[in-house]
N, C-alpha and C. Protein backbone atom coordinates (compact mmCIF):
# COMPACT_ATOMS: atom_id res chain seq x y z
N UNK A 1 123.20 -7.46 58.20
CA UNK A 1 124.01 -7.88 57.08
C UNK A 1 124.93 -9.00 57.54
N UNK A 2 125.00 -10.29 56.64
CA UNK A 2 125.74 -11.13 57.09
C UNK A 2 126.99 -11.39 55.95
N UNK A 3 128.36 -11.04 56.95
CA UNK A 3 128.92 -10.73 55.25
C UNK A 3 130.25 -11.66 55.98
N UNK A 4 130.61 -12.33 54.73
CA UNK A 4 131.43 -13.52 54.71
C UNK A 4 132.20 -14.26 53.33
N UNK A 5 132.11 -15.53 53.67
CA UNK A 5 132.68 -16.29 52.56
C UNK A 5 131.13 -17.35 52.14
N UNK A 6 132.05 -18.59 51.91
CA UNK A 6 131.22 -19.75 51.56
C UNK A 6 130.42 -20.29 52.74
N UNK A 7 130.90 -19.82 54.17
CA UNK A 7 130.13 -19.86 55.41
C UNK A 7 129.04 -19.36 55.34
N UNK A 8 128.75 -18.20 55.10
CA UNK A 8 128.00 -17.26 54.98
C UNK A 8 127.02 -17.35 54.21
N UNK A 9 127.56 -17.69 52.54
CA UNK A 9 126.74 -18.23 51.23
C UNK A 9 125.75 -19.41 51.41
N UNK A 10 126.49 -20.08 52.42
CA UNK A 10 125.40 -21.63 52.60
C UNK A 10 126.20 -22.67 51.80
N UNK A 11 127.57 -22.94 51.18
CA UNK A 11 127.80 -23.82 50.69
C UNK A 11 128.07 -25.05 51.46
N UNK A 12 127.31 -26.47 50.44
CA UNK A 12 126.86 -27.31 51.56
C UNK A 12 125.78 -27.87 52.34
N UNK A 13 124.95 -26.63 52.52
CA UNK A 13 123.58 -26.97 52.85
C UNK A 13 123.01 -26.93 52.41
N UNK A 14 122.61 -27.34 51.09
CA UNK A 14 121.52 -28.24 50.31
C UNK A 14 120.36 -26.78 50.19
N UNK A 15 120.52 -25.74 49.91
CA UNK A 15 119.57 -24.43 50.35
C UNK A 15 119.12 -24.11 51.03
N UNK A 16 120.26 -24.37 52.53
CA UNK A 16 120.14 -23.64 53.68
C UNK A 16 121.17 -22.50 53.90
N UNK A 17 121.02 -21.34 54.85
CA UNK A 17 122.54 -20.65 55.06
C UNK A 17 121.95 -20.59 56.29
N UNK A 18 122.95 -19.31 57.00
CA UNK A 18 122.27 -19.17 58.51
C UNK A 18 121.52 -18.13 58.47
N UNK A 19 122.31 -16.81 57.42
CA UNK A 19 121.34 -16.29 57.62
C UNK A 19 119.96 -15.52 57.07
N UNK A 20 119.22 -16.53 56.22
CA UNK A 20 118.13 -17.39 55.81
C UNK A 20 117.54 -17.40 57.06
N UNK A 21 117.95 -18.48 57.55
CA UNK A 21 117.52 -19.08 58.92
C UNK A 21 117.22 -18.32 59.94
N UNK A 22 118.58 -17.59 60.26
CA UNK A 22 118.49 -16.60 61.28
C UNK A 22 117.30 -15.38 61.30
N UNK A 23 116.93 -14.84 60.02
CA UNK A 23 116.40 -13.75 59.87
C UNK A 23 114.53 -14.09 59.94
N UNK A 24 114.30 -15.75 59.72
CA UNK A 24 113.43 -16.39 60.13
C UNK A 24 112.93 -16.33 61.65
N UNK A 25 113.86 -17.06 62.41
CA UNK A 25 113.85 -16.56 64.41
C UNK A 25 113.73 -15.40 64.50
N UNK A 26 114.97 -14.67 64.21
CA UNK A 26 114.69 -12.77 64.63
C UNK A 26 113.59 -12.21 64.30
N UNK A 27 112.83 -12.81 62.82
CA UNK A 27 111.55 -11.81 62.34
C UNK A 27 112.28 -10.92 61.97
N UNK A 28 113.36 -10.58 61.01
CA UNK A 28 114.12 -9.36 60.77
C UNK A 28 114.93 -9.73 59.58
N UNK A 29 115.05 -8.74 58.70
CA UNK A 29 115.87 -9.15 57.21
C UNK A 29 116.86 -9.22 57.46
N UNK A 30 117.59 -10.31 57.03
CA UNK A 30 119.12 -10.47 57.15
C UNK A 30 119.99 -10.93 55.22
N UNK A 31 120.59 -9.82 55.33
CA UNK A 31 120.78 -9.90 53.79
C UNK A 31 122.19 -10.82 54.02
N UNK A 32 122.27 -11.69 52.90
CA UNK A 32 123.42 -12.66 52.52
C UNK A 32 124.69 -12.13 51.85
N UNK A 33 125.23 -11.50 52.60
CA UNK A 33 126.36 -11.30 51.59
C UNK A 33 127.95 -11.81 51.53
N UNK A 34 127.84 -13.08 51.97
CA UNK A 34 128.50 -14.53 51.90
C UNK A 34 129.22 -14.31 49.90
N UNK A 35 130.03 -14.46 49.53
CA UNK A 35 131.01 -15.18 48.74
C UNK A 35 131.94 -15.92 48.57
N UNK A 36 131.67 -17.37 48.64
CA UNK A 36 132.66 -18.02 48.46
C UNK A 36 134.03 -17.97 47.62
N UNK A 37 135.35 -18.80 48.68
CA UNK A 37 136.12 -18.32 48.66
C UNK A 37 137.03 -17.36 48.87
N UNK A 38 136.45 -16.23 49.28
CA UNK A 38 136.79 -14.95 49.67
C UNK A 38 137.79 -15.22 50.78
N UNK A 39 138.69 -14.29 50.93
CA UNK A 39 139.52 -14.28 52.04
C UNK A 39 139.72 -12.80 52.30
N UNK A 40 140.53 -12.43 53.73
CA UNK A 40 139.76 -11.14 54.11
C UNK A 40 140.21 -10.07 53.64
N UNK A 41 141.50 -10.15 52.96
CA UNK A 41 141.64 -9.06 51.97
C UNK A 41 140.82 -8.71 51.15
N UNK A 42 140.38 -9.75 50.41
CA UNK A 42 139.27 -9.15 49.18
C UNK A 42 138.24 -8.83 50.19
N UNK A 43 137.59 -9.23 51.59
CA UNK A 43 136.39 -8.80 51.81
C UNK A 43 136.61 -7.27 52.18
N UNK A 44 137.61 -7.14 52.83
CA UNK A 44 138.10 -5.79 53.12
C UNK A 44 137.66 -4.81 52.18
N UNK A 45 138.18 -5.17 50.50
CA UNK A 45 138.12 -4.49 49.56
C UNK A 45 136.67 -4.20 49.47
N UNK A 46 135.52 -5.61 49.46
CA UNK A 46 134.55 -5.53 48.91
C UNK A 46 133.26 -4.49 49.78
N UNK A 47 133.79 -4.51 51.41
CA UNK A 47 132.65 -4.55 52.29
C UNK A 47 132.29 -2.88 52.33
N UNK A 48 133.11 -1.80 51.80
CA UNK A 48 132.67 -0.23 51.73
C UNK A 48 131.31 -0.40 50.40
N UNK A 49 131.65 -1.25 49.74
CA UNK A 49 130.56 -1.17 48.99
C UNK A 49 129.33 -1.51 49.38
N UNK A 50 129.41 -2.80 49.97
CA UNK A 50 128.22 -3.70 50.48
C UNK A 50 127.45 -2.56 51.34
N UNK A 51 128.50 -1.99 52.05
CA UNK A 51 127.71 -1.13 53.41
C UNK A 51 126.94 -0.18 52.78
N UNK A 52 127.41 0.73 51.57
CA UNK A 52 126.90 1.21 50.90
C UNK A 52 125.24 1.63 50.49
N UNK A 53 125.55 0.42 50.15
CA UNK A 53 124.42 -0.86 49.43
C UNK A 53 123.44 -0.84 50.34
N UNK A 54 123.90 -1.65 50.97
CA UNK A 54 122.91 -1.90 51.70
C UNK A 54 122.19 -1.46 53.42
N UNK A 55 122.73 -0.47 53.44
CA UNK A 55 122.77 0.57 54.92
C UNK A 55 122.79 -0.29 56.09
N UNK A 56 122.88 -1.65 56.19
CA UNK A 56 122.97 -2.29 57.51
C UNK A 56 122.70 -1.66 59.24
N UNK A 57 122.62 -1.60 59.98
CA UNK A 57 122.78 -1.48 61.50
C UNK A 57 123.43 -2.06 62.06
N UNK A 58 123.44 -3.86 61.44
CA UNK A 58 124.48 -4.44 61.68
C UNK A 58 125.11 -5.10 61.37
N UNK A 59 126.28 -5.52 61.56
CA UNK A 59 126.94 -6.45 60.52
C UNK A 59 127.66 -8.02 61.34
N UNK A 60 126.94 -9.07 61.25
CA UNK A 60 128.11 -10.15 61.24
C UNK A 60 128.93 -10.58 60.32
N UNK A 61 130.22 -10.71 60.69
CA UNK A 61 131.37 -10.82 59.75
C UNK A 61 131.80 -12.00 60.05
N UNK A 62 132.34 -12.94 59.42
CA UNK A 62 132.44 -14.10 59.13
C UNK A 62 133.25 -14.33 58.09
N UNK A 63 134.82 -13.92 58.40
CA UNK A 63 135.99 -14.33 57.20
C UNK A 63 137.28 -14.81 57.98
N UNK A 64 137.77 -15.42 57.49
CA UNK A 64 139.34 -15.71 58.03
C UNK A 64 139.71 -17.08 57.76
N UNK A 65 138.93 -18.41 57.36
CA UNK A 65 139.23 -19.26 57.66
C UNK A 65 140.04 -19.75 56.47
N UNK A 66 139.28 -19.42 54.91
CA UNK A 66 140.52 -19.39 53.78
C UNK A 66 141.32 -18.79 53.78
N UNK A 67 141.99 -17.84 54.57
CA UNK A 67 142.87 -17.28 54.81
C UNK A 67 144.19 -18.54 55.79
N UNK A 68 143.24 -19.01 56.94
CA UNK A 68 144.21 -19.94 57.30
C UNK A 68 144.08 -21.16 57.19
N UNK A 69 143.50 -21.89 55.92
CA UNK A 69 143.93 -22.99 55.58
C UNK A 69 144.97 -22.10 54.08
N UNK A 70 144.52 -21.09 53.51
CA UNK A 70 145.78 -21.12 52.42
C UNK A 70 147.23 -20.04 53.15
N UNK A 71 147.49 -20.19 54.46
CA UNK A 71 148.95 -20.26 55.56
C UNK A 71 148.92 -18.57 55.28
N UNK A 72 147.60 -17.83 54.54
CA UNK A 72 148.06 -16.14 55.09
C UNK A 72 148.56 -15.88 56.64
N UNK A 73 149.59 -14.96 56.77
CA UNK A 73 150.00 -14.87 57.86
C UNK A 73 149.03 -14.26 58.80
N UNK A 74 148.90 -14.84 60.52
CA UNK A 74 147.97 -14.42 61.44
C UNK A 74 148.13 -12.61 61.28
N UNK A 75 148.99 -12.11 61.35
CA UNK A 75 149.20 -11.15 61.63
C UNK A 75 148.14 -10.25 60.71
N UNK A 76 148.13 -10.91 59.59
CA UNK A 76 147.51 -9.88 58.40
C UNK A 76 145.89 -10.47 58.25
N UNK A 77 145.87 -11.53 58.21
CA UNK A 77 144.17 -11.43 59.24
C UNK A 77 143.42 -11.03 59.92
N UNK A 78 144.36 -10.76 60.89
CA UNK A 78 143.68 -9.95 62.04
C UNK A 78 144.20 -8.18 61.69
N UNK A 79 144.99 -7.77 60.67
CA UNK A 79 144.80 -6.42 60.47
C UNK A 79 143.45 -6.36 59.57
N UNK A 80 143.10 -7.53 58.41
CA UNK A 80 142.07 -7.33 57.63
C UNK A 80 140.64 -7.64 58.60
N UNK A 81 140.80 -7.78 59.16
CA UNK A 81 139.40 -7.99 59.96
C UNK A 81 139.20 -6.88 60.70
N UNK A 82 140.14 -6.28 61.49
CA UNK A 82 140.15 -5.27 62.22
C UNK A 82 139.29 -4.06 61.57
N UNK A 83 140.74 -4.01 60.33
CA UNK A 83 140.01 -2.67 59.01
C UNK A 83 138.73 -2.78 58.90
N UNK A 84 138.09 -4.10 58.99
CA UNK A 84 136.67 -4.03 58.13
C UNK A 84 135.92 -3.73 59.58
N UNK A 85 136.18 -4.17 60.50
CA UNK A 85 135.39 -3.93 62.02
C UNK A 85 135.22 -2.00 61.78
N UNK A 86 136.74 -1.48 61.86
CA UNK A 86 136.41 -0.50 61.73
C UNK A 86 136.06 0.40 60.57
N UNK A 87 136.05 -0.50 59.75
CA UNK A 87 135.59 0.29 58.50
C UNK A 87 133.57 0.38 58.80
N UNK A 88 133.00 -0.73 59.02
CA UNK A 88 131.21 -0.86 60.00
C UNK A 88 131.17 0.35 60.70
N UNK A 89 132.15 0.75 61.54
CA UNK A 89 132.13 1.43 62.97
C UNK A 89 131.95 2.75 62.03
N UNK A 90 132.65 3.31 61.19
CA UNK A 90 132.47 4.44 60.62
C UNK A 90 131.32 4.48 59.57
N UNK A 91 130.69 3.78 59.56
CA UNK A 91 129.40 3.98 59.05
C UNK A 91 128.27 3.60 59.56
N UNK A 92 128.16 3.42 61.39
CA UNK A 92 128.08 3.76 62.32
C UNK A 92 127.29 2.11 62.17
N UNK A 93 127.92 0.91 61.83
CA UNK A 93 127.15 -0.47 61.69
C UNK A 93 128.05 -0.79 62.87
N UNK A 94 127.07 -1.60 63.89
CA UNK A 94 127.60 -2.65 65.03
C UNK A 94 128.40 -3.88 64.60
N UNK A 95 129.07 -4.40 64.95
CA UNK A 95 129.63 -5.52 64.55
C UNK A 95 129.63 -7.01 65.42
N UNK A 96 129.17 -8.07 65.03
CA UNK A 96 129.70 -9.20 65.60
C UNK A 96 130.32 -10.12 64.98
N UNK A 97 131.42 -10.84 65.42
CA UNK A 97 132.99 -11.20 64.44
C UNK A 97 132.35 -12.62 65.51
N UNK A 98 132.41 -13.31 64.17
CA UNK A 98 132.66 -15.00 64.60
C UNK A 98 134.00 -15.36 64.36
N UNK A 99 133.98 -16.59 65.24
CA UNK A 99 135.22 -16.69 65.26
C UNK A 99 135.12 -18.23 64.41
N UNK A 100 136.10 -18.52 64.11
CA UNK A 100 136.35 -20.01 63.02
C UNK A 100 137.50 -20.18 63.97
N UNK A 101 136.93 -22.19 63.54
CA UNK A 101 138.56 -22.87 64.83
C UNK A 101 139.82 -22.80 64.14
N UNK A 102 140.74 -22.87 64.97
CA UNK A 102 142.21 -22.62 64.62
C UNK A 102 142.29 -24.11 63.94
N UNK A 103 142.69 -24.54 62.46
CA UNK A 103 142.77 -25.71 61.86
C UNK A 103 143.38 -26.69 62.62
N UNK A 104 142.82 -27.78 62.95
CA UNK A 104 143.36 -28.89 63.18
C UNK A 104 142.90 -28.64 65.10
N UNK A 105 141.52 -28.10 65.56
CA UNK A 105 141.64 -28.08 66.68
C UNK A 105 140.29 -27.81 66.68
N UNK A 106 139.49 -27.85 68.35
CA UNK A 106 138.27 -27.62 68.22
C UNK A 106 138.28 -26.32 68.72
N UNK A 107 138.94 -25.78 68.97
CA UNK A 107 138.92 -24.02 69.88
C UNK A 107 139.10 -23.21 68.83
N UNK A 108 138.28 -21.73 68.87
CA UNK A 108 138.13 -20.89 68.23
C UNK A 108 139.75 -20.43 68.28
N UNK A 109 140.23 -19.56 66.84
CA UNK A 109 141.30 -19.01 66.55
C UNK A 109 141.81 -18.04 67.58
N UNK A 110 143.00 -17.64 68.17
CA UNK A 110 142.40 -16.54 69.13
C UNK A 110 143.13 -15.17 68.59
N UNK A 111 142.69 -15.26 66.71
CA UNK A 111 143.12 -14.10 66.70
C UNK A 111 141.95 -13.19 66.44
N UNK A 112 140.85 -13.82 66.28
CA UNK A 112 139.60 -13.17 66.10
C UNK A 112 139.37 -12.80 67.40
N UNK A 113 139.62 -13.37 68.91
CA UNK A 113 139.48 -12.39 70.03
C UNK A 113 140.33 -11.22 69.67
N UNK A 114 141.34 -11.25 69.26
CA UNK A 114 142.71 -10.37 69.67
C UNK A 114 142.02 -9.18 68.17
N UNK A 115 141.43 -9.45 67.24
CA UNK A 115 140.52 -8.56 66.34
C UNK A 115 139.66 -8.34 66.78
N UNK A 116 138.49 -8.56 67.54
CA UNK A 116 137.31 -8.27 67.95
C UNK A 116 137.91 -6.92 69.03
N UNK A 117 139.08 -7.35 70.17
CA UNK A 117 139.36 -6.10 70.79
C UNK A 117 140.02 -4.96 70.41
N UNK A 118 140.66 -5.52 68.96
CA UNK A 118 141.44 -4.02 68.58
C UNK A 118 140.00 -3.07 68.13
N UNK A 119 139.26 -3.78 67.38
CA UNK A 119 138.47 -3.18 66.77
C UNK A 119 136.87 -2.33 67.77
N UNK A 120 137.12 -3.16 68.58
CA UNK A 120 135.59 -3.20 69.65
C UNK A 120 134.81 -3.71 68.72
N UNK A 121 134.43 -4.98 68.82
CA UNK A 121 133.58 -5.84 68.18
C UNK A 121 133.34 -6.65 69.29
N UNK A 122 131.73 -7.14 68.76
CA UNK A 122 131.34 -7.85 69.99
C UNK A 122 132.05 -9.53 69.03
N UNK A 123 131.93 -11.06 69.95
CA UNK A 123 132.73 -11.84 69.64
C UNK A 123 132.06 -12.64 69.80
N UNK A 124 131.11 -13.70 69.11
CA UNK A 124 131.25 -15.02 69.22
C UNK A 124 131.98 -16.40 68.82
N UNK A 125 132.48 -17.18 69.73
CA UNK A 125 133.38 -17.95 69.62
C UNK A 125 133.26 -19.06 69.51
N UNK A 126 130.99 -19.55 69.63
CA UNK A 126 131.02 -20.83 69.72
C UNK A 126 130.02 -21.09 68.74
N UNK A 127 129.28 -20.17 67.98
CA UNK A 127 128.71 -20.90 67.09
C UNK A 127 128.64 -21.53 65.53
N UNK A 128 129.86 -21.06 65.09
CA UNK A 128 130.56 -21.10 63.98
C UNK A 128 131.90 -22.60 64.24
N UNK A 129 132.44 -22.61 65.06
CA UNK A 129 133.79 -23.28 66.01
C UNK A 129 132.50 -24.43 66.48
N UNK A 130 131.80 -24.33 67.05
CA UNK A 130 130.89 -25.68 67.58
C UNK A 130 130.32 -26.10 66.53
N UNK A 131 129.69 -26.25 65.25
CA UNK A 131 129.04 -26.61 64.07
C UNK A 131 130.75 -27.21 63.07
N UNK A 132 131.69 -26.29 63.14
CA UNK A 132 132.72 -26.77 62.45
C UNK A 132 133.14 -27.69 62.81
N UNK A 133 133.54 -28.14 64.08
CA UNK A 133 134.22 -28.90 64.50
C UNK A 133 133.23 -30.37 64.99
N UNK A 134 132.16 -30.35 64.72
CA UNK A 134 130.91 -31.82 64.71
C UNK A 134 130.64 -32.21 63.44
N UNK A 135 131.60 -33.45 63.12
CA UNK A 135 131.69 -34.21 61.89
C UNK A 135 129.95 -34.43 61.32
N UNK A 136 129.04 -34.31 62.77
CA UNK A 136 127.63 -34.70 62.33
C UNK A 136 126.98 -33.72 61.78
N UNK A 137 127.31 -32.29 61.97
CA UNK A 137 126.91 -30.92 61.15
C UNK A 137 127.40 -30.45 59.91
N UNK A 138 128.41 -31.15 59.34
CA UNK A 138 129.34 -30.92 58.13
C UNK A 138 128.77 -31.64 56.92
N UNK A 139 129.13 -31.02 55.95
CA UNK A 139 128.91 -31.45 54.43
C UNK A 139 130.15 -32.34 53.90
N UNK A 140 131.06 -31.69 54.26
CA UNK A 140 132.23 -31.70 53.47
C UNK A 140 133.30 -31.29 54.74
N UNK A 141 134.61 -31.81 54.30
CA UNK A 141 135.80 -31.09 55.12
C UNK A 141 135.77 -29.53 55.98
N UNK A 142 134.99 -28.79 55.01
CA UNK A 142 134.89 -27.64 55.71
C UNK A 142 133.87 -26.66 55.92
N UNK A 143 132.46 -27.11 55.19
CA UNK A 143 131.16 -26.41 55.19
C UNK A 143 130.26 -27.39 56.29
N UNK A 144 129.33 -26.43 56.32
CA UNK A 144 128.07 -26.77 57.26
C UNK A 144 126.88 -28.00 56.41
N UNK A 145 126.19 -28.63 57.45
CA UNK A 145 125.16 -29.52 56.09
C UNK A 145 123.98 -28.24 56.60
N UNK A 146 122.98 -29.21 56.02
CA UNK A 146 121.88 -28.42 56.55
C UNK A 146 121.28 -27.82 57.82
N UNK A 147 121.72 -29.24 58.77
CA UNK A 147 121.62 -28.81 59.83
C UNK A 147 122.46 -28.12 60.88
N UNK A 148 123.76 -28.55 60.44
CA UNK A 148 125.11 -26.92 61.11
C UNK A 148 124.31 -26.20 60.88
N UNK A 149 124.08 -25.47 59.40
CA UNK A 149 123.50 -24.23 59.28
C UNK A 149 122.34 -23.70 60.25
N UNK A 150 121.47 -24.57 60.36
CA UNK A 150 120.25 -24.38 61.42
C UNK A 150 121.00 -23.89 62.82
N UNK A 151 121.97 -24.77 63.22
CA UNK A 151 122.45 -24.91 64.21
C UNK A 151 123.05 -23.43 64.62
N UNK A 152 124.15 -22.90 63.69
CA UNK A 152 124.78 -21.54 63.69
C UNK A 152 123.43 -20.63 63.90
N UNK A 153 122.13 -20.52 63.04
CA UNK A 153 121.38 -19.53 62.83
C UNK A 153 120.61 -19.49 64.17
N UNK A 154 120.13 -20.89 65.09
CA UNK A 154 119.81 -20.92 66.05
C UNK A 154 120.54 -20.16 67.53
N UNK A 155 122.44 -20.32 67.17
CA UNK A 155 123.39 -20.11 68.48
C UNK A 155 123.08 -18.53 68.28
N UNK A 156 123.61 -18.03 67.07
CA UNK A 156 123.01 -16.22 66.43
C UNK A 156 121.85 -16.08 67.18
N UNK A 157 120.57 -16.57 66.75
CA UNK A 157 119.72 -15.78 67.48
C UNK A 157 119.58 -15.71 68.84
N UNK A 158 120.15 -16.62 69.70
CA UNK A 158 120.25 -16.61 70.97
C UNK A 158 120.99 -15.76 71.57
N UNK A 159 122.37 -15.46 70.48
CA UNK A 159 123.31 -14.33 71.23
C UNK A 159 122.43 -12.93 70.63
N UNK A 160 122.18 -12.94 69.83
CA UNK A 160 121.62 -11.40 69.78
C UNK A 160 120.30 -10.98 70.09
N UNK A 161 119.77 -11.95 70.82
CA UNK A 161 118.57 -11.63 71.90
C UNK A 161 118.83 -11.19 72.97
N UNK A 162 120.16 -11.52 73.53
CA UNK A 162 120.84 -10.95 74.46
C UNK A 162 121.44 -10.09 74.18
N UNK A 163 122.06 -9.43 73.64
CA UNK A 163 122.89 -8.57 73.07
C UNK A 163 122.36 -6.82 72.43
N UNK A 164 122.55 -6.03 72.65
CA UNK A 164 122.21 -4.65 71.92
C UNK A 164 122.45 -4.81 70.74
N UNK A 165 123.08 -6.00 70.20
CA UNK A 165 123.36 -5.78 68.61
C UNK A 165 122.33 -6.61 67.95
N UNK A 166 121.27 -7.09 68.79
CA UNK A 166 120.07 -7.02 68.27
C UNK A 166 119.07 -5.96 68.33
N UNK A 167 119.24 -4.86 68.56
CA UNK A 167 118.35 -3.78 68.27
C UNK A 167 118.10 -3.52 67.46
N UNK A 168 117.40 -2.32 67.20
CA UNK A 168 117.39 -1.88 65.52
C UNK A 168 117.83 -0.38 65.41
């Protein structure tokens, strides 16, 4: 399960997302559950349902960044991300938390490390943060084009070939 915002949705890439893409490499369904705009309170709200829904194993999460371009405080980001890490964990879904760059910089936020460890989440920091921050992968100010998207779905399958949170 890939659950997010407009990252997630594909806005921008011309009818690409990642994970479209991703679930292409893995050979494995990867359901979209990207809504733009979202910020991580509402995903918080939304994601007991999704899990629901859709019984996952695992979940990449992918929220925070409308949160800090509209100045929500760090503090409460990283409690809403946490909640939802452990909200997966109790319905026994793995988690991997991307990280988005801290605005106005090319380095990942470091409150999504400082969430990934409250929560025990595994963490990637460069494939979301490396596609954002290359004016040549972007649509727009803040989405992926077609080929970011490739790009993210490509860095994903590489980390979870390595990773147990590519199992099944």
């Amino acid at each position: 399960l890939a659950f997010g915002d407009s990252l997630t949705d594909g806005v921008g890439g011309a009818g690409e997302n990642y994970p479209r893409r991703l679930a292409q490499l893995i050979g494995r369904p990867v359901v979209n559950a990207g809504l733009p705009g979202e910020t991580t309170a509402q995903g918080w709200q939304r994601l007991p349902e999704v899990l629901q829904r859709e019984r996952p194993t695992s979940l990449i999460l992918c929220l925070g960044l409308n949160d800090l371009l509209r100045g929500v405080a760090e503090a409460d980001i990283r409690a809403n991300l946490v909640a939802m890490i452990r909200t997966a964990h109790a319905a026994d879904v793995r988690v991997l938390l991307l990280a988005t760059p801290r605005p106005g910089t090319r380095q990942a936020h470091p409150l999504y490390a400082e969430a990934a460890a409250q929560g025990g989440a595994w963490l990637d920091e460069h494939a979301m943060v490396d596609v954002l921050t290359n004016p040549a992968l972007k649509a727009d100010l803040v989405h992926p084009n077609r080929d970011g998207y490739r790009a993210i779905a490509e860095a994903l399958a590489r980390r979870l070939r390595g990773d147990a949170l590519g199992g099944s």
